[in-house]
Each structure stands twice: as C-alpha cells, then as structure tokens.
Protein backbone atom coordinates (compact mmCIF):
# COMPACT_ATOMS: atom_id res chain seq x y z
CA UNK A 1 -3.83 8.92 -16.13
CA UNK A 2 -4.59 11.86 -18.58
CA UNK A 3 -6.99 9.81 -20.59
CA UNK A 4 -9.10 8.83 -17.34
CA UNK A 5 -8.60 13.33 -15.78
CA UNK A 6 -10.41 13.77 -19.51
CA UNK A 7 -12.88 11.41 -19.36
CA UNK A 8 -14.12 12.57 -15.41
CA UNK A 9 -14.06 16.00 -16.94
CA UNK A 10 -16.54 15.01 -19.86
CA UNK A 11 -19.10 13.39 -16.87
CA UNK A 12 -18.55 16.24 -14.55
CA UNK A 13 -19.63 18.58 -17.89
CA UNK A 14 -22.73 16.30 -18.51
CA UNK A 15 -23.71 16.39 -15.17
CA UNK A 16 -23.71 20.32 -14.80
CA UNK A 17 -25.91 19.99 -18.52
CA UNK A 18 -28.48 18.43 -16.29
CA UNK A 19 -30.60 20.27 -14.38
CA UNK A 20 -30.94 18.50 -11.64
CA UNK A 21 -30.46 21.21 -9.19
CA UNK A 22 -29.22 20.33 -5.43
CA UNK A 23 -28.24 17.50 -6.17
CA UNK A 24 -25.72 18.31 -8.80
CA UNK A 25 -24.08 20.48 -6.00
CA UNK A 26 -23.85 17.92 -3.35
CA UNK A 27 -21.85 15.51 -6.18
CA UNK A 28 -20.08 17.98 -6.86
CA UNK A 29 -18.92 18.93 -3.31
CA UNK A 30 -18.40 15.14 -2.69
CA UNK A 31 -16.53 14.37 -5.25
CA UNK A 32 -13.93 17.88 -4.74
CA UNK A 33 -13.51 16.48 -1.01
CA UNK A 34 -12.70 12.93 -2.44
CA UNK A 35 -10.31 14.47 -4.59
CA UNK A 36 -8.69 16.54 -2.19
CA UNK A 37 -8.12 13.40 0.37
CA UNK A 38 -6.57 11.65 -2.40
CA UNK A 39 -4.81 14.35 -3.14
CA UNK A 40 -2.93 15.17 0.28
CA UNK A 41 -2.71 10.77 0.91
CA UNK A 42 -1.22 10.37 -2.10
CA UNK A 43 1.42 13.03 -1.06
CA UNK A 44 1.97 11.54 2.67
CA UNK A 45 2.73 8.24 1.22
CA UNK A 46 5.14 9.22 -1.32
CA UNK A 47 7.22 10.71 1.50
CA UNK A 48 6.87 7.35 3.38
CA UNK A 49 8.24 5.73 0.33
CA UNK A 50 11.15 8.04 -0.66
CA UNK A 51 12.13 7.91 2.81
CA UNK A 52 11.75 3.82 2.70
CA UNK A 53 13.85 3.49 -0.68
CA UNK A 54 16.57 6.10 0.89
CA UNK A 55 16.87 3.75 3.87
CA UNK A 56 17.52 0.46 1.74
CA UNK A 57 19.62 2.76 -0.63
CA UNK A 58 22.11 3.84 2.33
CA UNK A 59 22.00 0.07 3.88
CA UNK A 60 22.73 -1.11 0.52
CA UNK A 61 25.61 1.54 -0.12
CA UNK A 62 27.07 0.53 3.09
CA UNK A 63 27.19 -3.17 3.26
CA UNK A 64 28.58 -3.50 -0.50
C-alpha cells in the first residue's frame, strides 16, 4: 500500500514538472475527487463489515 502512495506521489511530481498548464490542474482536481470518494466508501463499508462480523460474532457466541 505504501509502496504504490510513493509511487502516485513520484507521477503526481512529474506531472507538475511538466508544463502543461490547464490541463495539469484538471488531473489534478480529478484525481483529489477520486481520492476523496474512495476515501469516504472505503469508510462506509468498513462500518457495514464490522457491523456484519459483530452480528455472526454474537450468533456464534450464542448458539455455542
């Protein structure tokens, strides 16, 4: 996970090198909206899935 943060870091640096002017902006935008979806998803469905495991885990506590 750390390796791949690093390596979008490096492209997001040689991107900003470039002088490519609106563009570069628009990526950029684009890509901190992507992250931020992922961002608050990934954060919805871990509470669907601790609250999934705490279900089974009091089902299994009470039938055994």
């Amino acid at each position: 996970m750390q390796l791949g943060f690093l390596h979008f870091i490096r492209k997001i640096r040689s991107l900003i090198k470039q002088e490519s002017g609106q563009d570069l902006v628009e990526y950029a935008l684009v890509i901190a909206l992507i992250a931020l979806a992922a961002t608050v998803g990934m954060k919805g469905l871990a509470g669907g899935i601790n609250k999934a495991f705490g279900s089974v885990s009091s089902a299994l506590a009470t039938d055994v």
